[in-house]
C-alpha atoms as a PDB file:
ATOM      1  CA  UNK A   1       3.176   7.069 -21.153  1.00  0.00           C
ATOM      2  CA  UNK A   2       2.910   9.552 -17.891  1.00  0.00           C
ATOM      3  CA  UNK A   3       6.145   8.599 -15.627  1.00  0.00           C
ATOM      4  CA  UNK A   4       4.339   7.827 -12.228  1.00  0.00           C
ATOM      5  CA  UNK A   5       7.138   8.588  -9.025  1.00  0.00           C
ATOM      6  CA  UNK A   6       6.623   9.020  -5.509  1.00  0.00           C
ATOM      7  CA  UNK A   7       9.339  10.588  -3.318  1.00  0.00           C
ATOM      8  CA  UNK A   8       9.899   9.803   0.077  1.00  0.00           C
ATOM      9  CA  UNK A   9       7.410  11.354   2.649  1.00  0.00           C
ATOM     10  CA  UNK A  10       8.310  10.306   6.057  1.00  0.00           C
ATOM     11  CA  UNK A  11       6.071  10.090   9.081  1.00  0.00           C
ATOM     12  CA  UNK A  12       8.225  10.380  12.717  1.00  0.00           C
ATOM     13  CA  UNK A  13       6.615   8.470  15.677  1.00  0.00           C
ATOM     14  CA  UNK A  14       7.547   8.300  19.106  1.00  0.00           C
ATOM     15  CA  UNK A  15       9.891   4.819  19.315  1.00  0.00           C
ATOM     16  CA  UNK A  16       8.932   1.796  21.465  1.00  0.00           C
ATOM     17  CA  UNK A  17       9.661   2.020  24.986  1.00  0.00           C
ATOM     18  CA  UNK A  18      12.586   4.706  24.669  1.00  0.00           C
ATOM     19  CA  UNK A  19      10.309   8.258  23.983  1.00  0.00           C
ATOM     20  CA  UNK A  20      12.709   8.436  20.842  1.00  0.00           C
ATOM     21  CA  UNK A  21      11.426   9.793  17.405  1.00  0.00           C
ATOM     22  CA  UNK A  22      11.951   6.914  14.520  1.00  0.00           C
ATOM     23  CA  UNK A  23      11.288   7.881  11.646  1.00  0.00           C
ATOM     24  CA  UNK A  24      10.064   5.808   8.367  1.00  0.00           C
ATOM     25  CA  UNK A  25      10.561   6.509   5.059  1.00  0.00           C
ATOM     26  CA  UNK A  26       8.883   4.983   2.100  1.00  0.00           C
ATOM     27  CA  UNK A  27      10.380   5.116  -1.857  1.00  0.00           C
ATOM     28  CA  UNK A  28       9.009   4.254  -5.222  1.00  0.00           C
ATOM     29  CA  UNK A  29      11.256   4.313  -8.727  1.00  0.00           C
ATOM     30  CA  UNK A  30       7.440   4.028 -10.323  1.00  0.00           C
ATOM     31  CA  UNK A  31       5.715   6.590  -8.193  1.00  0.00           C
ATOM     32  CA  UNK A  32       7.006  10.300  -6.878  1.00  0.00           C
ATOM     33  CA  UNK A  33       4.861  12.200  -4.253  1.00  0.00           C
ATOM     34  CA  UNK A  34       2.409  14.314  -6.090  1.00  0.00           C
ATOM     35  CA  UNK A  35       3.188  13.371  -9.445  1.00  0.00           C
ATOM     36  CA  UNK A  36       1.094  11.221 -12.029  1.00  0.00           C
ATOM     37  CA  UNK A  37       0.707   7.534 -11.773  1.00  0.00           C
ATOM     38  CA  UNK A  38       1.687   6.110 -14.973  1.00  0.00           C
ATOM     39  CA  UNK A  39      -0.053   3.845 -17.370  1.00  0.00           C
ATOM     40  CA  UNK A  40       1.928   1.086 -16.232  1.00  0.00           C
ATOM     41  CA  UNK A  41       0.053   1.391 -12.747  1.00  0.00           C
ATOM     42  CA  UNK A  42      -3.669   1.835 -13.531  1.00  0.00           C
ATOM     43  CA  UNK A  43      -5.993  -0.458 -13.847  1.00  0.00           C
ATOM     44  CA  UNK A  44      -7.080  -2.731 -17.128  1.00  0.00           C
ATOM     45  CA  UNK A  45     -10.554  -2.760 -16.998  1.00  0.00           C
ATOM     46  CA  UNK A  46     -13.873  -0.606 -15.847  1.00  0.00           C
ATOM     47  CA  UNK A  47     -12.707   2.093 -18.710  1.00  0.00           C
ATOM     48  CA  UNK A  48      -9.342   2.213 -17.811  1.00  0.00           C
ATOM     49  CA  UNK A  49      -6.802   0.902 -19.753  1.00  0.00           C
ATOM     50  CA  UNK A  50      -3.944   0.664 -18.054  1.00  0.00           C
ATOM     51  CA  UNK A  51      -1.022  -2.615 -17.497  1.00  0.00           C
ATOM     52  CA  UNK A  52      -1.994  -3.018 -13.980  1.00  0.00           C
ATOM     53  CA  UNK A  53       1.598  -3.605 -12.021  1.00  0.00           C
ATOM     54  CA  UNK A  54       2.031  -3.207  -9.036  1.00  0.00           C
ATOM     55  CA  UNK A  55       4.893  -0.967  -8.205  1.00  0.00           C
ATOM     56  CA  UNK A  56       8.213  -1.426  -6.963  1.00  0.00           C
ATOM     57  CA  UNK A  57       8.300  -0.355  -3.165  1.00  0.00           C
ATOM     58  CA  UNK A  58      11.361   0.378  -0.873  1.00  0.00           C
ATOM     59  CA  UNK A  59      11.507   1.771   2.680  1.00  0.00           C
ATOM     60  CA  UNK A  60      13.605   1.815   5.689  1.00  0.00           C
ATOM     61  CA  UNK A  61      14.300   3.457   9.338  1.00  0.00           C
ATOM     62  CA  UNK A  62      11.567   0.409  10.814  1.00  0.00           C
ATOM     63  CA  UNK A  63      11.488   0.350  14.701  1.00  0.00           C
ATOM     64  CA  UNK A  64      12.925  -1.837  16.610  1.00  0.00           C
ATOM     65  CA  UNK A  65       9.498  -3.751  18.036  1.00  0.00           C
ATOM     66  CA  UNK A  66       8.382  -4.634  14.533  1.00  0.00           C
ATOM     67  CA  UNK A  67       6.835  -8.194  13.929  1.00  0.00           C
ATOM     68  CA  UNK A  68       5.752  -7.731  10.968  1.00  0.00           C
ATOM     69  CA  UNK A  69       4.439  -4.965   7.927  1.00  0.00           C
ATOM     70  CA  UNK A  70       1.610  -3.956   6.055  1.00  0.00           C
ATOM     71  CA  UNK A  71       1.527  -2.435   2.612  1.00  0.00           C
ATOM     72  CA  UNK A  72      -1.683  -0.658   1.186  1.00  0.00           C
ATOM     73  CA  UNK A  73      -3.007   1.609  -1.555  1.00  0.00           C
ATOM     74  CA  UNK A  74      -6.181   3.378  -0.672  1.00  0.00           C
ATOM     75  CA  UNK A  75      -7.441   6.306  -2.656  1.00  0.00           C
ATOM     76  CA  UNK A  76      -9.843   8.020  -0.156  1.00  0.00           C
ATOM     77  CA  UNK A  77     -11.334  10.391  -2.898  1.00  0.00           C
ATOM     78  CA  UNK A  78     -13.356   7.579  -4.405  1.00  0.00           C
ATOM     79  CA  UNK A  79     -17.237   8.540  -4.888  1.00  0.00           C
ATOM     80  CA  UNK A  80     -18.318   5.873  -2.225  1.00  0.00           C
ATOM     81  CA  UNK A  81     -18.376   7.479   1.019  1.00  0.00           C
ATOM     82  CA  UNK A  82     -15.613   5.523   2.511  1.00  0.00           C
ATOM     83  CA  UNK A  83     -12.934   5.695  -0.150  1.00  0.00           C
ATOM     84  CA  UNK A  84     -11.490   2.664  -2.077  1.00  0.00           C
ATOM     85  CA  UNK A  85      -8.620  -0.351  -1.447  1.00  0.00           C
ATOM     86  CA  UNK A  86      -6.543  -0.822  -4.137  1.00  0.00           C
ATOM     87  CA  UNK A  87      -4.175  -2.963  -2.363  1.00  0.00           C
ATOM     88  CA  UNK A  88      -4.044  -4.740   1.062  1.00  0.00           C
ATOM     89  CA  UNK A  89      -0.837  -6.551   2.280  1.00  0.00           C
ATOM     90  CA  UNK A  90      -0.025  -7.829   5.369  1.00  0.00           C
ATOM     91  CA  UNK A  91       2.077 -10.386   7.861  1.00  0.00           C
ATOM     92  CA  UNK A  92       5.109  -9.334   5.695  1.00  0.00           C
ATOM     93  CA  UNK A  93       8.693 -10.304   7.432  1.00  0.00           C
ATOM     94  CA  UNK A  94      10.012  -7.812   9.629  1.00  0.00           C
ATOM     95  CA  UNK A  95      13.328  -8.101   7.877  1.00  0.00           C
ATOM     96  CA  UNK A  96      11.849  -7.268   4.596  1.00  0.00           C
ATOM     97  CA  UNK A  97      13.112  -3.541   3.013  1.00  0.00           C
ATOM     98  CA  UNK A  98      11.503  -3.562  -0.163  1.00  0.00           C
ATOM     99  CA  UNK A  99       8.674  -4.892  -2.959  1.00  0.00           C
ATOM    100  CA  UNK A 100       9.771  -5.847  -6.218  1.00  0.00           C
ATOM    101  CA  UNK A 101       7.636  -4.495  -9.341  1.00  0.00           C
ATOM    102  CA  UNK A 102       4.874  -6.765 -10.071  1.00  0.00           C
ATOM    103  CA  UNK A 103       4.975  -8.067  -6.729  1.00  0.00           C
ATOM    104  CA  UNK A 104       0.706  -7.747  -6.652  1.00  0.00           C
ATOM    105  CA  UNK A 105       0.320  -9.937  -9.600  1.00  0.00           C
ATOM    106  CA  UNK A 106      -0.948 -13.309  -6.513  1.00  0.00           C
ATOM    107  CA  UNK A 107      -0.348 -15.697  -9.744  1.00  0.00           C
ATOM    108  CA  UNK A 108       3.183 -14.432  -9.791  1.00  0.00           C
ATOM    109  CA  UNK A 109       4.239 -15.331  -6.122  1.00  0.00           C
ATOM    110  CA  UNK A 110       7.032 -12.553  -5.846  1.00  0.00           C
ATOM    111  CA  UNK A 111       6.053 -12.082  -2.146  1.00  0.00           C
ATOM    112  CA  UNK A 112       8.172 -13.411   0.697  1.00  0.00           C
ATOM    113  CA  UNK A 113       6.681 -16.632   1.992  1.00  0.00           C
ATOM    114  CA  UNK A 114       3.357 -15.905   4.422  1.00  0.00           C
ATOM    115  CA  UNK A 115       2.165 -13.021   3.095  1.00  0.00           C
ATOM    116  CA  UNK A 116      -1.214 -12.413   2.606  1.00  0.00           C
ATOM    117  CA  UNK A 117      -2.777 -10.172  -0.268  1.00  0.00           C
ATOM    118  CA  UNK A 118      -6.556  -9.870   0.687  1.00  0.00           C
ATOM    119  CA  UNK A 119      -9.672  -8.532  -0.946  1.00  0.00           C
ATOM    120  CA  UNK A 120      -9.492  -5.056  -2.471  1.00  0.00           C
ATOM    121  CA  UNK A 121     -12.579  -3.369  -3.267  1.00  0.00           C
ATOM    122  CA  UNK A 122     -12.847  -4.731  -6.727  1.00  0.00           C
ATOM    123  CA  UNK A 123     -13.378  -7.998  -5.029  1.00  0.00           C
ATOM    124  CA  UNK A 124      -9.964  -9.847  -5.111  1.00  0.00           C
ATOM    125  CA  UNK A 125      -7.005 -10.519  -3.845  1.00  0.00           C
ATOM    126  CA  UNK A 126      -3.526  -8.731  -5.267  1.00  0.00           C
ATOM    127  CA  UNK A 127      -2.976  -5.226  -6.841  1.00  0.00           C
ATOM    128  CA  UNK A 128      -5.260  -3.208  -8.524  1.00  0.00           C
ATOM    129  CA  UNK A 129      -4.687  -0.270  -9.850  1.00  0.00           C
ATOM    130  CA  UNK A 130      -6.379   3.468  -9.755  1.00  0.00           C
ATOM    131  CA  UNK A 131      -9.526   3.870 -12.122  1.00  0.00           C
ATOM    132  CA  UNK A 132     -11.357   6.657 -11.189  1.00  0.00           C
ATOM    133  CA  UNK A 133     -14.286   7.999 -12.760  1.00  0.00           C
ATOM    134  CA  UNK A 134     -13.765   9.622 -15.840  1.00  0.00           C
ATOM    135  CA  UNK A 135     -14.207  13.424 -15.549  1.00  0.00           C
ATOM    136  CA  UNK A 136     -13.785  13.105 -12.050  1.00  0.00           C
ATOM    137  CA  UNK A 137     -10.270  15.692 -10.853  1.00  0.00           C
ATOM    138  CA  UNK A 138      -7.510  13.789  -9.647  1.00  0.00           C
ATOM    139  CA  UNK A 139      -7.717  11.138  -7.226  1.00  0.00           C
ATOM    140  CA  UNK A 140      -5.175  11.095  -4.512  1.00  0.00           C
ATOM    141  CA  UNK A 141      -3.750   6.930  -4.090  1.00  0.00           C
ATOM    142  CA  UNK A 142      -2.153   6.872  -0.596  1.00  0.00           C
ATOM    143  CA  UNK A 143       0.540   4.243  -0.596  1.00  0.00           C
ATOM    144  CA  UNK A 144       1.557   3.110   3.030  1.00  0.00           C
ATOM    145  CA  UNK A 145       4.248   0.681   4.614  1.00  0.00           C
ATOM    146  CA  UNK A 146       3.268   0.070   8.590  1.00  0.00           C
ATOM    147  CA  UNK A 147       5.821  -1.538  10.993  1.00  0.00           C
ATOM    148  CA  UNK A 148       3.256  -3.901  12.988  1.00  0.00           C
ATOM    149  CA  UNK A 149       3.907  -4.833  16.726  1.00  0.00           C
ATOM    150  CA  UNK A 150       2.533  -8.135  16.114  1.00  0.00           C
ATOM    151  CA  UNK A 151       3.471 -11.160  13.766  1.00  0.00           C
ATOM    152  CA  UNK A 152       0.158 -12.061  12.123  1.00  0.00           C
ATOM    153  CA  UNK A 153      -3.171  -9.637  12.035  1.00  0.00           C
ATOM    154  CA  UNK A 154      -5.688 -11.156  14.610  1.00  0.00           C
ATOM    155  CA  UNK A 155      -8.724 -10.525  12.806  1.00  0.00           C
ATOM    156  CA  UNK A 156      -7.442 -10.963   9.546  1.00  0.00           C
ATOM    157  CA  UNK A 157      -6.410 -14.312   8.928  1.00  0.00           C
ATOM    158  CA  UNK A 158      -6.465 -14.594   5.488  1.00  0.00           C
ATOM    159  CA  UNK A 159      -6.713 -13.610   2.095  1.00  0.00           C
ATOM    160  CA  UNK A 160     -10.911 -13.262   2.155  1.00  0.00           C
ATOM    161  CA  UNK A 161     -10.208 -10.848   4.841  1.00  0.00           C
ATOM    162  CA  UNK A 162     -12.002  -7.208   3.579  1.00  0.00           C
ATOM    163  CA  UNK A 163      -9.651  -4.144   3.748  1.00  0.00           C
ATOM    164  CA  UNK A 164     -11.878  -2.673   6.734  1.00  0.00           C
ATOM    165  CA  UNK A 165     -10.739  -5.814   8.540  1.00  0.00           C
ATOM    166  CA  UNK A 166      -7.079  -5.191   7.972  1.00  0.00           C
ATOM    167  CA  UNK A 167      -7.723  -1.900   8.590  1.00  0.00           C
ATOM    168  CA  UNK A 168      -8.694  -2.131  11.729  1.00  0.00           C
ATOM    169  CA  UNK A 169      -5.939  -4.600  12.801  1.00  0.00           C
ATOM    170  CA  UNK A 170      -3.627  -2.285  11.585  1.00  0.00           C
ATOM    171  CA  UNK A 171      -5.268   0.600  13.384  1.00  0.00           C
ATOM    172  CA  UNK A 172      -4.468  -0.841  16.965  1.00  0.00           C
ATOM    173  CA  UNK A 173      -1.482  -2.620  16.008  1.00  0.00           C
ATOM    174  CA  UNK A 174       1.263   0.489  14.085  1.00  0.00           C
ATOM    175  CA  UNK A 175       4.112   1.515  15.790  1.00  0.00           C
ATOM    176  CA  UNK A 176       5.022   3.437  12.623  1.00  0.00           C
ATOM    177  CA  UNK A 177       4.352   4.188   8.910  1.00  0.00           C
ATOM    178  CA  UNK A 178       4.739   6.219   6.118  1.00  0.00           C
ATOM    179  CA  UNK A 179       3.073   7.273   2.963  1.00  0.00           C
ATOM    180  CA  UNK A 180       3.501   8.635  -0.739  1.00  0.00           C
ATOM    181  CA  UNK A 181       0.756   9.853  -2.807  1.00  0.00           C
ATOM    182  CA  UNK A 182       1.032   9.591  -6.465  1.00  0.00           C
ATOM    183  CA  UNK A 183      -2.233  11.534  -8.546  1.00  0.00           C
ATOM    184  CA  UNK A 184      -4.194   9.487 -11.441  1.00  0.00           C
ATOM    185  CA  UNK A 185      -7.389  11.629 -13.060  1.00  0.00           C
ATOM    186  CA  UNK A 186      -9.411  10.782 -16.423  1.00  0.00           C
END
């Protein structure tokens, strides 16, 4: 079984209302930056045979201003044109530090109460892991906590909300964020 890690990559932006960096920075035990997603990760199905968990997630150094976070996993090497959702998350507590293992699995519940885990583009709700085309090199599966300046997404209001959707909430609403990349090829 490949180990899958990401480090911490950290992204500064300017802070709210002060012109002061603040600076986020996002952890994984089950993913390192640049390394290769393990088994445990990928995706059960579509020629993959991975066990499809979610992994744990930690961050810190959120601005002050933050209603609320986002998680996602997009892999924007996917043959489509406009890359691939893996995982959407959103209208997490501003409090919240951290993601337990698993935490994708919707049947489960392991999310804090309110959160919303919308339609990925396999077509439901929760964590799905990376499956790329076989043959294909690498793909590259961005993983990204935002600190949101609002409470709840206004567009996307629930979990039949597409990842574009989110997206674009997420777009006008980040007062921070950062990212690890973890690699999965077949």
């Amino acid at each position: 079984m490949a180990v899958l890690g990401i480090g911490a990559l950290s992204f500064g932006v300017l802070g709210t209302g002060r012109g002061q960096a603040q600076t986020m920075t996002l952890t994984s035990p089950d993913i390192k930056e640049g390394a290769t997603i393990a088994n445990e990760q990928v995706f059960n199905g579509l020629g993959c045979s991975g066990a499809n968990i979610s992994p744990e997630l930690n961050w810190s150094g959120t601005p002050s201003g933050t209603k609320s976070l986002a998680v996602t996993i997009y892999d924007p090497d996917a043959p489509t044109g406009s890359g691939w959702w893996h995982w959407v998350v959103f209208n997490i507590p501003p409090r919240t530090t951290s993601l337990p293992k698993d935490a994708g699995d919707v049947k489960k519940k392991l999310m804090p109460k309110g959160v919303i885990q919308s339609r990925t583009d396999f077509g439901s709700g929760g964590y799905n892991g990376p499956c790329p085309p076989a043959g294909d090199k690498p793909h590259h599966y961005q993983v990204t906590v935002f600190a949101v300046d609002i409470d709840k997404l206004p567009g996307a209001r629930n979990d039949a909300a597409s990842a574009a959707l989110v997206s674009s909430d997420l777009h006008l609403h980040t007062l921070a964020k950062a990212t690890l990349t973890g690699l999965y090829g077949r």
